[in-house]
C-alpha atoms as a PDB file:
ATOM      1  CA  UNK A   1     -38.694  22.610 -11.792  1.00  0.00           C
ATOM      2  CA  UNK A   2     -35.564  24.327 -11.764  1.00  0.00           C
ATOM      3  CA  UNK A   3     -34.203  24.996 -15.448  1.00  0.00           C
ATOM      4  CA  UNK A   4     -30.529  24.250 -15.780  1.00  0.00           C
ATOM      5  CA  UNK A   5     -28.490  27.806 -17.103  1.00  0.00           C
ATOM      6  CA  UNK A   6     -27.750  27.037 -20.920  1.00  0.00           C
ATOM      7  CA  UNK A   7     -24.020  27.829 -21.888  1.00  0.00           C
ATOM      8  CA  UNK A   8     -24.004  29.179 -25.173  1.00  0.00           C
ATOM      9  CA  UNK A   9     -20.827  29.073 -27.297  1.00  0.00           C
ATOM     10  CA  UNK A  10     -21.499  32.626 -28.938  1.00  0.00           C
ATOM     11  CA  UNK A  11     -18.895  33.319 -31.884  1.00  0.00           C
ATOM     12  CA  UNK A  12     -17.293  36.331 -30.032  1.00  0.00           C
ATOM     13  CA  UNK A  13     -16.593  33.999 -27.062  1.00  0.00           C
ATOM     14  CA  UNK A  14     -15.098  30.799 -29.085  1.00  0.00           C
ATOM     15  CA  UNK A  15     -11.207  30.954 -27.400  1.00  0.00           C
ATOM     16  CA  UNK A  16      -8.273  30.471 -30.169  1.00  0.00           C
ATOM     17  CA  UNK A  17      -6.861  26.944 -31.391  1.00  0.00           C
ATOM     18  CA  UNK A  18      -3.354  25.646 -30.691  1.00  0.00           C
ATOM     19  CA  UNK A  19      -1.296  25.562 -33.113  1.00  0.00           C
ATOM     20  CA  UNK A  20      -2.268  22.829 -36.076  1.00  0.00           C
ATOM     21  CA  UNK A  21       0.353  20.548 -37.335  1.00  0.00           C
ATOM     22  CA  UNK A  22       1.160  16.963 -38.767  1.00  0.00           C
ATOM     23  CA  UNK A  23       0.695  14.022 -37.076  1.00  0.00           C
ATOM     24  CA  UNK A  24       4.224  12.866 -36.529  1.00  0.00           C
ATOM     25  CA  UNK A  25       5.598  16.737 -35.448  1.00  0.00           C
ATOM     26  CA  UNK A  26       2.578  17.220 -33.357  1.00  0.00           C
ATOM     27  CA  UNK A  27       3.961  13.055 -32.206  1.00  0.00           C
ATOM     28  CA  UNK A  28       7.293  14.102 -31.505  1.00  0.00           C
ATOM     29  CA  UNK A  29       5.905  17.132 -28.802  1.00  0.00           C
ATOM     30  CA  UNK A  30       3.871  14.651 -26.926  1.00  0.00           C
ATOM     31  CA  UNK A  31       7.119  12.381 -26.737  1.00  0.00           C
ATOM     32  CA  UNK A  32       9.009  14.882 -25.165  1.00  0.00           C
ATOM     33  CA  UNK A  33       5.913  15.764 -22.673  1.00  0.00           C
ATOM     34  CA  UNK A  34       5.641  11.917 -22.195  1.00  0.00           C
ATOM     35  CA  UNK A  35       9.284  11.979 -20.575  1.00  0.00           C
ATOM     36  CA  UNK A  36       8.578  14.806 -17.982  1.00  0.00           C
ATOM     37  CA  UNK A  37       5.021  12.788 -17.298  1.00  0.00           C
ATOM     38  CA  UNK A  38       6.971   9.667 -16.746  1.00  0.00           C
ATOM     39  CA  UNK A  39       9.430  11.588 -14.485  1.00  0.00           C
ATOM     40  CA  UNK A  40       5.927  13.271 -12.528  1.00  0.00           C
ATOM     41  CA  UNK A  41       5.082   9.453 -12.178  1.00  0.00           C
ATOM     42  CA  UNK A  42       7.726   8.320 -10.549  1.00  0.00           C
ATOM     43  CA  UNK A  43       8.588  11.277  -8.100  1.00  0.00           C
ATOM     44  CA  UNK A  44       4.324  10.531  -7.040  1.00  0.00           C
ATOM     45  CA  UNK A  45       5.092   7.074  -6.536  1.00  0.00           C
ATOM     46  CA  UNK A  46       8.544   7.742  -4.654  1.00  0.00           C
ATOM     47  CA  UNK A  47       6.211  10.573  -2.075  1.00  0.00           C
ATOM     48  CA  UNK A  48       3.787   7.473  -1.950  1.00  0.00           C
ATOM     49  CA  UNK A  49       6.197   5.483  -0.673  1.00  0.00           C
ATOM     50  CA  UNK A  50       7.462   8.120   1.800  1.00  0.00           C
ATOM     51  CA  UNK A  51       3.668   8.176   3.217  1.00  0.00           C
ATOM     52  CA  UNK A  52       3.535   4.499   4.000  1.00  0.00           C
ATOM     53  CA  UNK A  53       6.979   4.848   5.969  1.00  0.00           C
ATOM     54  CA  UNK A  54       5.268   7.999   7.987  1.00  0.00           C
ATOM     55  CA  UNK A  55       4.641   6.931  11.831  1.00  0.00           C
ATOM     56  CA  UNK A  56       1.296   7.381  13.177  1.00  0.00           C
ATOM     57  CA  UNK A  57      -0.700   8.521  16.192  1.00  0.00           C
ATOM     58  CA  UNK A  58      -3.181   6.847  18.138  1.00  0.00           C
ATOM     59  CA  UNK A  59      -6.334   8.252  18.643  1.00  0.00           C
ATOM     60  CA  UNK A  60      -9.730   7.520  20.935  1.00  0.00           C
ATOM     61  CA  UNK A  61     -11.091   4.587  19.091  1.00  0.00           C
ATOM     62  CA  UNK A  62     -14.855   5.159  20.941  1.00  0.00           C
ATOM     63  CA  UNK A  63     -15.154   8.953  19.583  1.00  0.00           C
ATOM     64  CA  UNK A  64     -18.554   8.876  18.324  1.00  0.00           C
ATOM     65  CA  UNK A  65     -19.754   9.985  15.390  1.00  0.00           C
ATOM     66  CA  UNK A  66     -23.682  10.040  14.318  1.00  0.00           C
ATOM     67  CA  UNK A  67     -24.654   7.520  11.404  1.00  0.00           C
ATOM     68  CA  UNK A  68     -28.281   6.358  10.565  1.00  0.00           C
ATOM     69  CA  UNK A  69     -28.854   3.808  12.980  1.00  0.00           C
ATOM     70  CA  UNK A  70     -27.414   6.330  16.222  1.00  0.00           C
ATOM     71  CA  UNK A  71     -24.213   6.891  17.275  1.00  0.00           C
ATOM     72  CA  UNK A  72     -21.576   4.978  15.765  1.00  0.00           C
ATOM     73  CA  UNK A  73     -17.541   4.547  17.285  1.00  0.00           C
ATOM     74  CA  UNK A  74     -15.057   4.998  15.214  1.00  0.00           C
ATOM     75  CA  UNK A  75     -13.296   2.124  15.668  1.00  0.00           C
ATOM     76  CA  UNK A  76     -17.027   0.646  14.093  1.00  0.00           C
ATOM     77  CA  UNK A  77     -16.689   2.951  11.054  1.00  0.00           C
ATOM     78  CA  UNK A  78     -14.212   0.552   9.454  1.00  0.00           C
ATOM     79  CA  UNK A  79     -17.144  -1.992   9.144  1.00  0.00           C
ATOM     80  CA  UNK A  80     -14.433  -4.507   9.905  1.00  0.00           C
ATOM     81  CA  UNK A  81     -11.768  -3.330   7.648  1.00  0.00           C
ATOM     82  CA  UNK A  82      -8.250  -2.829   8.530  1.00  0.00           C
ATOM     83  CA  UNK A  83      -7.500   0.881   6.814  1.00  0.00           C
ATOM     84  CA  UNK A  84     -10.811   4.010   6.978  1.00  0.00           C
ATOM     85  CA  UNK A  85     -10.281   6.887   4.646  1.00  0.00           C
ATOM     86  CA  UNK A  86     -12.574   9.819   5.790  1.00  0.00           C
ATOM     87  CA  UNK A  87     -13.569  12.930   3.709  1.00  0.00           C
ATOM     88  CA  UNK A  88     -14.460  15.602   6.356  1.00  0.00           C
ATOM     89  CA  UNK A  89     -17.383  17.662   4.365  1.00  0.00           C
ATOM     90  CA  UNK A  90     -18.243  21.107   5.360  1.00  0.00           C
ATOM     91  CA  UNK A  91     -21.813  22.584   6.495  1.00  0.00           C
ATOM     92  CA  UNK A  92     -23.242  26.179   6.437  1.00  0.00           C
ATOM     93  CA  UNK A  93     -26.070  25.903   9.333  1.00  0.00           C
ATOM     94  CA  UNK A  94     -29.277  27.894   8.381  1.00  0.00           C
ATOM     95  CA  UNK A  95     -28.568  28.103   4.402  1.00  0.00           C
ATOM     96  CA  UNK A  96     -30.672  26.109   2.081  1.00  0.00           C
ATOM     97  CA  UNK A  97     -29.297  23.353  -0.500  1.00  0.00           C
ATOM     98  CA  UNK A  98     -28.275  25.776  -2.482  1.00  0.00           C
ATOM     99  CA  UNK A  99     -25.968  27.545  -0.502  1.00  0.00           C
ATOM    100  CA  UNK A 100     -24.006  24.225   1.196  1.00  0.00           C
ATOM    101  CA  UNK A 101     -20.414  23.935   0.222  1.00  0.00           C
ATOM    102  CA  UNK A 102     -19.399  23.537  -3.058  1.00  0.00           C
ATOM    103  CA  UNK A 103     -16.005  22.510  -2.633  1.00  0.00           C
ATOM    104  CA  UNK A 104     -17.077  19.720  -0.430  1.00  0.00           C
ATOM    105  CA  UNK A 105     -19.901  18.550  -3.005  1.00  0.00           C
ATOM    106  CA  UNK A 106     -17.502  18.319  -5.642  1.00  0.00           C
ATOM    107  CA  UNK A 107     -15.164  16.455  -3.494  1.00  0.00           C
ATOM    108  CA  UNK A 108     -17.907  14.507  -2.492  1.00  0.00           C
ATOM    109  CA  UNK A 109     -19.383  13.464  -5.711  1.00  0.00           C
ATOM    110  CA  UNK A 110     -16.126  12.371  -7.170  1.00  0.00           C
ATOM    111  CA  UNK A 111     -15.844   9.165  -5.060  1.00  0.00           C
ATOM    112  CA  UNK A 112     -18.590   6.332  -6.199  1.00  0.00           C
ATOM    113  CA  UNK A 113     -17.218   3.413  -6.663  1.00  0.00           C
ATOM    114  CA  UNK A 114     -15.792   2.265  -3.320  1.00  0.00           C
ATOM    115  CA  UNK A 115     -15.362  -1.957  -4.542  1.00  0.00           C
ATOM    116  CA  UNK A 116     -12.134  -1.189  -5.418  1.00  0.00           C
ATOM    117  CA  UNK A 117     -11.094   0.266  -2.187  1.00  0.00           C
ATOM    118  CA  UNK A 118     -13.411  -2.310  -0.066  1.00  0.00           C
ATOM    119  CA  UNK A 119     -10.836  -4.917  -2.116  1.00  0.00           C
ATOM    120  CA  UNK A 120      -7.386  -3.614  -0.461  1.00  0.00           C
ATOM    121  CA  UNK A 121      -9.197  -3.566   2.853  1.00  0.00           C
ATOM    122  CA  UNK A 122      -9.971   0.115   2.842  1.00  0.00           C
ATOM    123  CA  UNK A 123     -13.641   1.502   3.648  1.00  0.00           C
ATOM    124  CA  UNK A 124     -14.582   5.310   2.618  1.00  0.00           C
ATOM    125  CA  UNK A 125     -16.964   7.712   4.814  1.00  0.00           C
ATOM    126  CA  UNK A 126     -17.861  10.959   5.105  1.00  0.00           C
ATOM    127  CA  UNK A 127     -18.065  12.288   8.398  1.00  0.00           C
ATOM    128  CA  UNK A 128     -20.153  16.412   7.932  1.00  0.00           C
ATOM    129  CA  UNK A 129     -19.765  18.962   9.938  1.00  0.00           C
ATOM    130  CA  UNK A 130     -23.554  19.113   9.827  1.00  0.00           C
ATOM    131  CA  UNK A 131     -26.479  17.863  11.987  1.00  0.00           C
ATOM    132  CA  UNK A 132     -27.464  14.389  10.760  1.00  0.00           C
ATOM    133  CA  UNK A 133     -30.898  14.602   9.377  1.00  0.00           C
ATOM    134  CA  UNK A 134     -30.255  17.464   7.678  1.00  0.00           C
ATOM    135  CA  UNK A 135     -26.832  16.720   5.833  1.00  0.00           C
ATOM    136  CA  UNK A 136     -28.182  13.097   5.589  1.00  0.00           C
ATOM    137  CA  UNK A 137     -30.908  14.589   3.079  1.00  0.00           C
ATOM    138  CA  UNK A 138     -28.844  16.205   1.416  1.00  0.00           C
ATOM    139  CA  UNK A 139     -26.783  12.928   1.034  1.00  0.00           C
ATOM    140  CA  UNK A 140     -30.050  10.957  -0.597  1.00  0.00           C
ATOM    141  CA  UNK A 141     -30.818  14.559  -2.344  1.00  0.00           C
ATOM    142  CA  UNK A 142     -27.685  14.261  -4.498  1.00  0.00           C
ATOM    143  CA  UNK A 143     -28.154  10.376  -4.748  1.00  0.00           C
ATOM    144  CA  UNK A 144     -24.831   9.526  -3.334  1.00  0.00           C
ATOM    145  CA  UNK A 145     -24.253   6.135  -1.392  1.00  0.00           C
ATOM    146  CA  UNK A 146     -20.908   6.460   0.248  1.00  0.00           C
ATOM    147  CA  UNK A 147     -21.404   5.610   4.051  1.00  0.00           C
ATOM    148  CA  UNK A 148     -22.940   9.155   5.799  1.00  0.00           C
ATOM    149  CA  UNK A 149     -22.017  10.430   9.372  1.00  0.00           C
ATOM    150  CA  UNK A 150     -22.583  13.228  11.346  1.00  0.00           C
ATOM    151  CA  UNK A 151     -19.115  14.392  13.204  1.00  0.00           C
ATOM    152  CA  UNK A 152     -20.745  17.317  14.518  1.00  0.00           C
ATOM    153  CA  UNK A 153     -20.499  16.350  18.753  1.00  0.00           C
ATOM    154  CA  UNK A 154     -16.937  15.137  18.160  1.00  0.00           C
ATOM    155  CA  UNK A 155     -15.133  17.707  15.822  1.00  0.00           C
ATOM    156  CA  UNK A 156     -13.018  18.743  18.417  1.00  0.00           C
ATOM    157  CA  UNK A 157     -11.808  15.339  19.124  1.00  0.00           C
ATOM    158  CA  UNK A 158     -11.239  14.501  15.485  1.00  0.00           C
ATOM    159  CA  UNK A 159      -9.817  17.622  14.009  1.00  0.00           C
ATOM    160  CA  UNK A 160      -7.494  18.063  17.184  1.00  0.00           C
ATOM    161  CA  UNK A 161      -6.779  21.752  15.830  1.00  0.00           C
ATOM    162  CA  UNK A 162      -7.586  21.602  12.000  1.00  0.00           C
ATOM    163  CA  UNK A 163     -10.821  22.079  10.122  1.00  0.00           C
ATOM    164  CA  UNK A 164     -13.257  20.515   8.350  1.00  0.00           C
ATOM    165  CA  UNK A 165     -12.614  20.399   4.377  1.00  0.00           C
ATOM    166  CA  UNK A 166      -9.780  17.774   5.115  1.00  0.00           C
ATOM    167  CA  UNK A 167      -9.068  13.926   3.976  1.00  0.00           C
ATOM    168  CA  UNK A 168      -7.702  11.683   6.793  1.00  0.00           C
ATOM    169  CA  UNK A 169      -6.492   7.814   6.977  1.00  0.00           C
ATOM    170  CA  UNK A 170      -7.034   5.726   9.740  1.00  0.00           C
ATOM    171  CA  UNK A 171      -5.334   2.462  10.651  1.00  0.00           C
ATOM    172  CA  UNK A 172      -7.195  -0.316  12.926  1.00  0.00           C
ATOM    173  CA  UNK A 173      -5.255  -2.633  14.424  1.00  0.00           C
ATOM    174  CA  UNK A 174      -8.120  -4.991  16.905  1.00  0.00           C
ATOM    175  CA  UNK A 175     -10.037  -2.221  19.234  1.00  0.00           C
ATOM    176  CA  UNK A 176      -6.953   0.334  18.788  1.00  0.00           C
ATOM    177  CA  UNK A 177      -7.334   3.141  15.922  1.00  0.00           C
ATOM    178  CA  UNK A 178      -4.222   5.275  14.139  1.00  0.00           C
ATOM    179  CA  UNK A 179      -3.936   8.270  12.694  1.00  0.00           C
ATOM    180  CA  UNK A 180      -1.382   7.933   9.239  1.00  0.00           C
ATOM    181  CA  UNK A 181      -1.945  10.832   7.134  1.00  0.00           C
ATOM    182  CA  UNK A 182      -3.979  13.368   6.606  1.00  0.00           C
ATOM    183  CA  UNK A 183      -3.867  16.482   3.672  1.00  0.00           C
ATOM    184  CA  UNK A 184      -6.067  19.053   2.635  1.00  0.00           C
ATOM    185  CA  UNK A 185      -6.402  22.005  -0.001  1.00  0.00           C
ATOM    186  CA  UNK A 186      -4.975  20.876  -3.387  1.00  0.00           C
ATOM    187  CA  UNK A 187      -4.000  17.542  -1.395  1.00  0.00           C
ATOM    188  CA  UNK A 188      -7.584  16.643  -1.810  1.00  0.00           C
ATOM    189  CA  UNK A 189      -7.720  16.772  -5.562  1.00  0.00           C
ATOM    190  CA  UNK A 190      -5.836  13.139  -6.263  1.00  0.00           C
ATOM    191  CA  UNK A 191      -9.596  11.907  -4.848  1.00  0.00           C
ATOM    192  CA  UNK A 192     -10.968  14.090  -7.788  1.00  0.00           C
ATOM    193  CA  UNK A 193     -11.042  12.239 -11.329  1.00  0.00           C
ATOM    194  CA  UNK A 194     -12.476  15.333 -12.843  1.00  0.00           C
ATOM    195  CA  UNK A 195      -9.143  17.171 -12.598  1.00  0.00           C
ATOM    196  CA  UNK A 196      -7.396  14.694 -14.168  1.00  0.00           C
ATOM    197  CA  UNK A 197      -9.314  14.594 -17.065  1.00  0.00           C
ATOM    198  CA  UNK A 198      -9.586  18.345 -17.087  1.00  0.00           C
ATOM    199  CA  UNK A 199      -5.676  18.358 -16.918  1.00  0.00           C
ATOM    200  CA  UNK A 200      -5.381  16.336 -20.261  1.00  0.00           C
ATOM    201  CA  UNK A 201      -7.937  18.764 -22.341  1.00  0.00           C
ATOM    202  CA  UNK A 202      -7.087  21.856 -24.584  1.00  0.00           C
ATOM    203  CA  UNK A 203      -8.006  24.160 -22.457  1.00  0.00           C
ATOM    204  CA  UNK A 204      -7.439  22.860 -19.043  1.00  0.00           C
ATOM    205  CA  UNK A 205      -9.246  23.527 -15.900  1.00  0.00           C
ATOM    206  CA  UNK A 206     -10.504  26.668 -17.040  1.00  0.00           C
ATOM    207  CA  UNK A 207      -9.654  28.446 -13.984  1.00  0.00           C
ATOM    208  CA  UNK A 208      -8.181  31.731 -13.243  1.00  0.00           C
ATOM    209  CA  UNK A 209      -4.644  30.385 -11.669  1.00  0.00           C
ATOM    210  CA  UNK A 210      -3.885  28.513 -14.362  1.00  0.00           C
ATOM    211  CA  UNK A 211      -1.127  29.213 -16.870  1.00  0.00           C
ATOM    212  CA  UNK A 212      -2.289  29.005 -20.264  1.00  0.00           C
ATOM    213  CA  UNK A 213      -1.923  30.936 -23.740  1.00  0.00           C
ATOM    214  CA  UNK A 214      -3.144  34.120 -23.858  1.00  0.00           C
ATOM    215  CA  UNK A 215      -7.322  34.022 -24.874  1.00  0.00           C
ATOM    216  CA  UNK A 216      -7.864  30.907 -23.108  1.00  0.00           C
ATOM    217  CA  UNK A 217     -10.626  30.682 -21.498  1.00  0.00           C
ATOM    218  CA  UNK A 218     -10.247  31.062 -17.541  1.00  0.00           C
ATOM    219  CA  UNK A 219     -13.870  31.868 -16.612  1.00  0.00           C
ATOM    220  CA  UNK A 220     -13.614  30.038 -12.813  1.00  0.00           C
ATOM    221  CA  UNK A 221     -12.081  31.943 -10.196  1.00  0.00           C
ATOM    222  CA  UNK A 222     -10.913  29.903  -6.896  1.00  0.00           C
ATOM    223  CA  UNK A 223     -13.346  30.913  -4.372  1.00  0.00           C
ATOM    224  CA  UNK A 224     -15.974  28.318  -4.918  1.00  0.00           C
ATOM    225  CA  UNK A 225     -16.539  29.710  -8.571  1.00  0.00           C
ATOM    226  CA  UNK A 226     -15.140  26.734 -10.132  1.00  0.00           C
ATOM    227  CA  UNK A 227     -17.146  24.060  -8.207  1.00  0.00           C
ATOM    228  CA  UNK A 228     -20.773  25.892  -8.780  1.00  0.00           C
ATOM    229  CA  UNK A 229     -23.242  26.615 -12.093  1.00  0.00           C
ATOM    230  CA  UNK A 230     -26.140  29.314 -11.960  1.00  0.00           C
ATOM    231  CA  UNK A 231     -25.433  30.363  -8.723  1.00  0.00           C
ATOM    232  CA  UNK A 232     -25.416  26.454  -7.085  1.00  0.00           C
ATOM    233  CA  UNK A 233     -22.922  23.530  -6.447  1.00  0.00           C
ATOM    234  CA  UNK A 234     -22.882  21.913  -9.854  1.00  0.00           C
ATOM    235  CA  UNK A 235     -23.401  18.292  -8.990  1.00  0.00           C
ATOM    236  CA  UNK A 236     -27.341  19.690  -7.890  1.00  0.00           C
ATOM    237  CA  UNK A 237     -27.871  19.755 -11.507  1.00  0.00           C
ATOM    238  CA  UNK A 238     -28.381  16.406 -12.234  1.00  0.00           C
ATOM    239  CA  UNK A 239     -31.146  15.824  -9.858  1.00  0.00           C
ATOM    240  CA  UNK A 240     -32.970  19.091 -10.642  1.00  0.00           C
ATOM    241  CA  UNK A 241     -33.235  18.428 -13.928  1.00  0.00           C
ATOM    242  CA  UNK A 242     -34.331  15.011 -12.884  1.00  0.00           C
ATOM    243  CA  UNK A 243     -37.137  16.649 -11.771  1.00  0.00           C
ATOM    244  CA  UNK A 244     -35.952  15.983  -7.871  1.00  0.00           C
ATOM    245  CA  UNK A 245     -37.012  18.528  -5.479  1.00  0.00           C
ATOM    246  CA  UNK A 246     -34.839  19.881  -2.802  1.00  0.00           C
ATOM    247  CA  UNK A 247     -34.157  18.669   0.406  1.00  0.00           C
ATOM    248  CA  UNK A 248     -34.489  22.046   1.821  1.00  0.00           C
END
């Protein structure tokens, strides 16, 4: 089995404290970040609002894309819902488990619970560059249950000039499907709890962009760095040390 890398807190690596203070000063600082945060809130819910008053495009409803029972439409990959968010995951042909896409894990792993989304009508996929079987296994490998297709055959229809890495939202309306948005980059993170979380800690992210105090620690770069551990996409972790073997 493959042993997880230990991170060891030596003394001569522990990063400096914020300041310490009282209770109601260090109060009266979080009130003052609470207005801008409220102010953040609002302008997100104002570019929300532009979104949903963006037109749309129409696209082929019968592109196929390859699920577990054959090809599927897309049109189908609502499973009878009115709204399809995709996730377009990358795939590095010829590389082991190891070596698949970090970013795209991460991304990937963040989205479990879909009840809340099957509630407002909405159903979540991912459609991989990669060849069915092969990305399917990885799929079960990581123990992931959100609904798995191959978009390999059809990428050229579906990415009509972009790439794959990319979160796009469909609109069904009977047999006739709509493109309404699509982002990618940083745009992906709002899917990504993580960040969030990571965003309301001491030291942040933890990544080299960021701007912190000086001696905090920024040990993740931004070219895959920050979504891998000993050399592999992080989320692998759990199952290895689960005693799971790789796919492949």
């Amino acid at each position: 089995m493959t042993e997880k890398p230990e991170k060891i807190d030596k003394p001569e690596n522990t990063p400096p404290l914020p300041p310490i203070t009282d209770r109601q000063s260090w109060q009266a600082r979080l009130d003052e970040l609470a207005v801008r945060e409220k102010a953040h809130t609002r302008e997100g819910d104002k570019l929300a609002a532009e979104r949903r008053r963006l037109p749309m495009v129409e696209v082929d409803p019968s592109i196929p894309v390859l699920g577990a029972k054959g090809p599927v439409r897309l049109r189908d990959v609502f499973e009878g819902r009115r709204m399809l968010t995709v996730y377009y995951a990358m795939w590095h042909d010829d590389r082991s488990s190891k070596d698949q896409c970090e970013g795209c894990t991460f991304f990937t792993a963040e989205v479990r619970e879909l009840s809340y989304l099957h509630s407002r009508d909405v159903t979540y996929a991912i459609f991989s560059q990669g060849p069915y079987e092969q990305s399917r296994a990885y799929h079960d490998f990581l123990g992931w249950d959100v609904p798995w297709y191959s978009a390999r055959d059809s990428a050229e229809q579906l990415l009509a000039g972009r790439f794959f890495g990319m979160r796009v939202s469909y609109l069904r309306r009977g047999d006739r499907v709509f493109e309404t948005y699509w982002t990618t980059g940083r745009g992906v993170e709002r899917a990504a709890p993580s960040y969030a979380i990571l965003d309301e800690t001491a030291y942040g992210r933890q990544e080299t962009w960021e701007d912190s105090p000086e001696g905090w620690p920024r040990e993740f770069g931004v070219t895959g760095e920050q979504f891998r551990v000993g050399g592999r996409p992080t989320a692998q972790w759990v199952q290895l040390t689960a005693g799971k073997p790789e796919p492949f």
